[in-house]
N, C-alpha and C. Protein backbone atom coordinates (compact mmCIF):
# COMPACT_ATOMS: atom_id res chain seq x y z
N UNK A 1 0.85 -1.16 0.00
CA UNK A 1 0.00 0.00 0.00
C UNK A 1 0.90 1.23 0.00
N UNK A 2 0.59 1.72 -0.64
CA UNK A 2 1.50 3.56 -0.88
C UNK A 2 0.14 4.43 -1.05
N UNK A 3 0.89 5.65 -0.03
CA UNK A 3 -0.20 6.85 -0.02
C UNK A 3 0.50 7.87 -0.72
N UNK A 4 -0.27 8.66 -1.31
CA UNK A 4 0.17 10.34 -1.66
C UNK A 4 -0.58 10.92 -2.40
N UNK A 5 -0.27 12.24 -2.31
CA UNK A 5 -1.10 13.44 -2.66
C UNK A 5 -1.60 13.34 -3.81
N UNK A 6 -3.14 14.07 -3.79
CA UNK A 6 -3.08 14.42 -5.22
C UNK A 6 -2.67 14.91 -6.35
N UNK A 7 -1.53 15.98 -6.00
CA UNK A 7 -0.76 16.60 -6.62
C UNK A 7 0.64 15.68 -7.53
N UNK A 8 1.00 14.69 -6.27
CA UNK A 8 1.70 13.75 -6.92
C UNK A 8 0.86 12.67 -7.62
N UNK A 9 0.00 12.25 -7.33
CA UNK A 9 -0.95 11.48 -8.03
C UNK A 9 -0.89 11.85 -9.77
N UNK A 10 -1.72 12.88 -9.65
CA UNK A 10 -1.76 13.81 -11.02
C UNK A 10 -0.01 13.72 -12.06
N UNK A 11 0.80 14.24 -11.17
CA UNK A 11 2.39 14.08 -11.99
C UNK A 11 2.49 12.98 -12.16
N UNK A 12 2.48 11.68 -12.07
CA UNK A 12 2.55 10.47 -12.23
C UNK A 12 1.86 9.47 -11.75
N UNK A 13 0.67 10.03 -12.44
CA UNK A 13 -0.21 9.13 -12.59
C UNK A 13 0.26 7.72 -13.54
N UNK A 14 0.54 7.50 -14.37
CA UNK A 14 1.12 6.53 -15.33
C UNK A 14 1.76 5.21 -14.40
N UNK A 15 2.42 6.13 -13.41
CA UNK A 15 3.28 5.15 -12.44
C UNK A 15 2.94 4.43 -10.98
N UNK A 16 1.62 5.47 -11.03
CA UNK A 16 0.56 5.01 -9.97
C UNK A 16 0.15 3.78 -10.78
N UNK A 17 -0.98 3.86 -11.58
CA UNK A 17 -1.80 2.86 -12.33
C UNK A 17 -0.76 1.53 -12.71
N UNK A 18 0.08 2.13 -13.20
CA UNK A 18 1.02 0.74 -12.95
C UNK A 18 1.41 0.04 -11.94
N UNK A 19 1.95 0.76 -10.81
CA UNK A 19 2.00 -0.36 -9.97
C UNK A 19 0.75 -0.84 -9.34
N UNK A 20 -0.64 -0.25 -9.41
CA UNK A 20 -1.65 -0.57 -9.08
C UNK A 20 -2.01 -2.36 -10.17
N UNK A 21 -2.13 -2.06 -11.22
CA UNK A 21 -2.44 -2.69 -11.91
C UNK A 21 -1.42 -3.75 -11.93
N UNK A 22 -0.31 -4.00 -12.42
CA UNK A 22 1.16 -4.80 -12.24
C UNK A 22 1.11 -5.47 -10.94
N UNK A 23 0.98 -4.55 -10.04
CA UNK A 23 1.54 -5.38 -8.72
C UNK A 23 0.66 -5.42 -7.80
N UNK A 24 -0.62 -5.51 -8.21
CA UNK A 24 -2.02 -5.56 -7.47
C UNK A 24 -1.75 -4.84 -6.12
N UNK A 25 -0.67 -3.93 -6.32
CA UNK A 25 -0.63 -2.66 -4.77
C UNK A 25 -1.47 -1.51 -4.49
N UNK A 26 -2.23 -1.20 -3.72
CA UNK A 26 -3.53 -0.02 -3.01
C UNK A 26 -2.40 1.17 -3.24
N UNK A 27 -2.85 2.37 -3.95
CA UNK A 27 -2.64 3.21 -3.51
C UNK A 27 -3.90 4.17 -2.95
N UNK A 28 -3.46 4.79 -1.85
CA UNK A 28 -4.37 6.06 -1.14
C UNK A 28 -4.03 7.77 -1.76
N UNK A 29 -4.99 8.39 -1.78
CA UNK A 29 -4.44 9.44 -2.56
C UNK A 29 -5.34 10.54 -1.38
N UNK A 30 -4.40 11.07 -0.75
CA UNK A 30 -5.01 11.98 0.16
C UNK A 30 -5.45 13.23 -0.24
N UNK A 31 -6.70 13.69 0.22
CA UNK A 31 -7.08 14.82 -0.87
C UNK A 31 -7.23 15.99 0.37
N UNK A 32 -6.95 15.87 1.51
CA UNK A 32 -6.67 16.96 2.44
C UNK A 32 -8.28 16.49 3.61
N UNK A 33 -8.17 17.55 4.80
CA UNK A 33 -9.06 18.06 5.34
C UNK A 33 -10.16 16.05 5.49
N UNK A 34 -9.36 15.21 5.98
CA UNK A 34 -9.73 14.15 6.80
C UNK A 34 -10.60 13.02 5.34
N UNK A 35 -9.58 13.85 3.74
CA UNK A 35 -10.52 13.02 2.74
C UNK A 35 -9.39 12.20 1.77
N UNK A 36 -9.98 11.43 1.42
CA UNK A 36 -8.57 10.39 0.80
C UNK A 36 -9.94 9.52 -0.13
N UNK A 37 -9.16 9.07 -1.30
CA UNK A 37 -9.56 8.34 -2.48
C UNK A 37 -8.56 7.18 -2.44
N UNK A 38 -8.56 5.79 -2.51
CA UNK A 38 -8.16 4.42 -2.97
C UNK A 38 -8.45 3.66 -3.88
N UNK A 39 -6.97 3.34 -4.78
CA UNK A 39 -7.35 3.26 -5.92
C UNK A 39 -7.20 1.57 -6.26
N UNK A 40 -7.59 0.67 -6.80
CA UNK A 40 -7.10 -0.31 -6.73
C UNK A 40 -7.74 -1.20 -8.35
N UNK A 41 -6.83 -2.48 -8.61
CA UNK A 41 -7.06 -2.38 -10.10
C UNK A 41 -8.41 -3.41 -9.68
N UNK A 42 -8.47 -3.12 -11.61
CA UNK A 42 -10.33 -3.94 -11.46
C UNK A 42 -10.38 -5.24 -11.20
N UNK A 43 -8.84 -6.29 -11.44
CA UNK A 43 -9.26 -7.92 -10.79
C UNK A 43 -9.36 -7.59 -9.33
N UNK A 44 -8.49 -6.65 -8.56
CA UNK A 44 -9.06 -6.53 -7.30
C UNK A 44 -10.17 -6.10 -6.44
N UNK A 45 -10.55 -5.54 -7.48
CA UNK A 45 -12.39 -4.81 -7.10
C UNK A 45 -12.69 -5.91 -7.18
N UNK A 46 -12.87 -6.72 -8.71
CA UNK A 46 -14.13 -7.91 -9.09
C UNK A 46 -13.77 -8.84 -7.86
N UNK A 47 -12.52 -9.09 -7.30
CA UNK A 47 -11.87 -10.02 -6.09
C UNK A 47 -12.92 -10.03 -5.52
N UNK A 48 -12.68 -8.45 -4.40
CA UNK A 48 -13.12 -8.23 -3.15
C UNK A 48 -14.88 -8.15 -3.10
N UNK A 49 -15.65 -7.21 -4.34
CA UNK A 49 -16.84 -7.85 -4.71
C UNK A 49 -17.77 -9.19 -4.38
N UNK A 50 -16.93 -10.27 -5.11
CA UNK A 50 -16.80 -11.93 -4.96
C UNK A 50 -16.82 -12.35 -3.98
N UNK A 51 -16.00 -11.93 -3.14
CA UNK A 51 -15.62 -12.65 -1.80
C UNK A 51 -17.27 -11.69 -0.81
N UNK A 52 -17.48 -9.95 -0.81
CA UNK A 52 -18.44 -10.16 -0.16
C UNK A 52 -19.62 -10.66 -0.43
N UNK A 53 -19.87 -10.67 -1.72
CA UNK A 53 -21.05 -11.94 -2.07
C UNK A 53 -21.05 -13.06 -1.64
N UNK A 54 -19.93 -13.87 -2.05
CA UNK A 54 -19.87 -15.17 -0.69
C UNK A 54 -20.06 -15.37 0.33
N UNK A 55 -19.83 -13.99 1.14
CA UNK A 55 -19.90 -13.75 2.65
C UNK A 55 -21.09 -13.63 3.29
N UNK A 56 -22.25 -13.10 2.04
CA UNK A 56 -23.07 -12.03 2.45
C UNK A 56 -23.99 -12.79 2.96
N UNK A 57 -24.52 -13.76 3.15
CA UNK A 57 -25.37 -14.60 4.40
C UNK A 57 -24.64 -15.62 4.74
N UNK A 58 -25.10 -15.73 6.07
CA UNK A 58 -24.40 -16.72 6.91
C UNK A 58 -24.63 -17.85 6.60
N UNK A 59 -25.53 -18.69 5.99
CA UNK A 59 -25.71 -20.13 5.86
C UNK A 59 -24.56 -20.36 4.38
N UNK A 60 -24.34 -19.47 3.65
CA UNK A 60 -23.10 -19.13 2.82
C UNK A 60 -21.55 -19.45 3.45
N UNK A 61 -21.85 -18.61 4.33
CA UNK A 61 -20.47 -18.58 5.22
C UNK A 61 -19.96 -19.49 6.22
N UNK A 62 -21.38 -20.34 6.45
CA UNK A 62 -20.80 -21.56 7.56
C UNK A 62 -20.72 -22.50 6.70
N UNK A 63 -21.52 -23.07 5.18
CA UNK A 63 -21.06 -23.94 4.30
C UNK A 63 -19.33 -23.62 4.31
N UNK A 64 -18.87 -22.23 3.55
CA UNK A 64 -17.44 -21.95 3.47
C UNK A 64 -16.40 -22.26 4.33
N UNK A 65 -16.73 -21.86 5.50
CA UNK A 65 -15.78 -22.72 6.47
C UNK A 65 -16.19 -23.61 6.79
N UNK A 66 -17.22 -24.39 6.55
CA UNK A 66 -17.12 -25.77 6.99
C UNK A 66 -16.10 -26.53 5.91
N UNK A 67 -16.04 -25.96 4.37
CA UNK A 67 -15.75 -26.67 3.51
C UNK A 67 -13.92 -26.46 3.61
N UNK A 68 -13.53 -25.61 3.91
CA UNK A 68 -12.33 -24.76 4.83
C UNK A 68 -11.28 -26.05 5.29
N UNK A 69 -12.66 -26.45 6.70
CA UNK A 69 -11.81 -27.05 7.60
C UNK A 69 -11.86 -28.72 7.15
N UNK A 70 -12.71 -28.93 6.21
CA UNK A 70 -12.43 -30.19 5.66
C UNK A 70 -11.62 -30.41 4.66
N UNK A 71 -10.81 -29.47 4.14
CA UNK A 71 -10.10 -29.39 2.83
C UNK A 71 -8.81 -29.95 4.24
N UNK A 72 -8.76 -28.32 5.03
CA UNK A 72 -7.54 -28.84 5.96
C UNK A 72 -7.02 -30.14 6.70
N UNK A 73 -8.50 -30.59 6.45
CA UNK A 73 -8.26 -32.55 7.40
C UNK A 73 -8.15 -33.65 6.93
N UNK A 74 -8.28 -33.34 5.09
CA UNK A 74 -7.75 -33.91 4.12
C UNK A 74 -9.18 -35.12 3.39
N UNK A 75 -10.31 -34.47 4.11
CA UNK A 75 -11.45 -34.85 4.14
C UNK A 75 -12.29 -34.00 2.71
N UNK A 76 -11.94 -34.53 1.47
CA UNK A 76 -11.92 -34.32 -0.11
C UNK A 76 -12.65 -35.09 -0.70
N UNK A 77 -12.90 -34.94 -1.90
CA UNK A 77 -13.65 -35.73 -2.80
C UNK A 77 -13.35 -35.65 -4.15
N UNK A 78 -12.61 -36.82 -4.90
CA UNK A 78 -12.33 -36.74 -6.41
C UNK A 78 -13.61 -36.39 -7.17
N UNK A 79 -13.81 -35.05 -7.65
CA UNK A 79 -14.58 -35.32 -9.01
C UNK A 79 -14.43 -35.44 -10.17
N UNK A 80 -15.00 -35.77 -10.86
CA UNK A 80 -14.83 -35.96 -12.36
C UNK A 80 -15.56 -34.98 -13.40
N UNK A 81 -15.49 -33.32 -13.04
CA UNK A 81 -16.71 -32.78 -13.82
C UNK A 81 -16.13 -31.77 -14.25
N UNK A 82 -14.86 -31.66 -13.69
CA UNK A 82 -13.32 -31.42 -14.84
C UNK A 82 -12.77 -31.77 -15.69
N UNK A 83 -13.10 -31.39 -16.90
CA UNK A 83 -12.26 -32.47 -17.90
C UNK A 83 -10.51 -31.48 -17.74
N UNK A 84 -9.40 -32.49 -18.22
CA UNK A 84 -8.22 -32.00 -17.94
C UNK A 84 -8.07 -31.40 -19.30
């Protein structure tokens, strides 16, 4: 995560968006007086999106970790509905 001004934002912008985009890194862009903008690229939006949809009811979320802690106990199931 890297913060800075809008002023530097604006001068190199090119080099913001790149490492945003390249190196899936947050930048914060402080715009003064307790206000700030975060910029982050769009697989990481569609990411974080995804994940709170998954989250977003609980009978969702206790399937997920239930399925979690059975991956961890080695408690799996071959399917076949992958072709390779």
């Amino acid at each position: 995560m890297q913060a800075t001004s809008m002023s530097d934002f604006r001068k190199d912008m090119k080099k913001y968006l790149d490492f945003v985009t390249e190196d899936h890194e947050t930048v914060i862009i402080n715009r003064g007086e307790n206000k700030a903008a975060v910029v982050i690229s769009l697989d990481d939006f569609n990411s974080f999106t995804e994940t709170k949809y998954l989250l977003s009811t609980e009978a969702n979320r206790k399937h997920l970790l239930e399925s979690i802690e059975q991956g961890k106990e080695g408690r799996t199931v071959d399917n076949d509905l992958i072709e390779e």
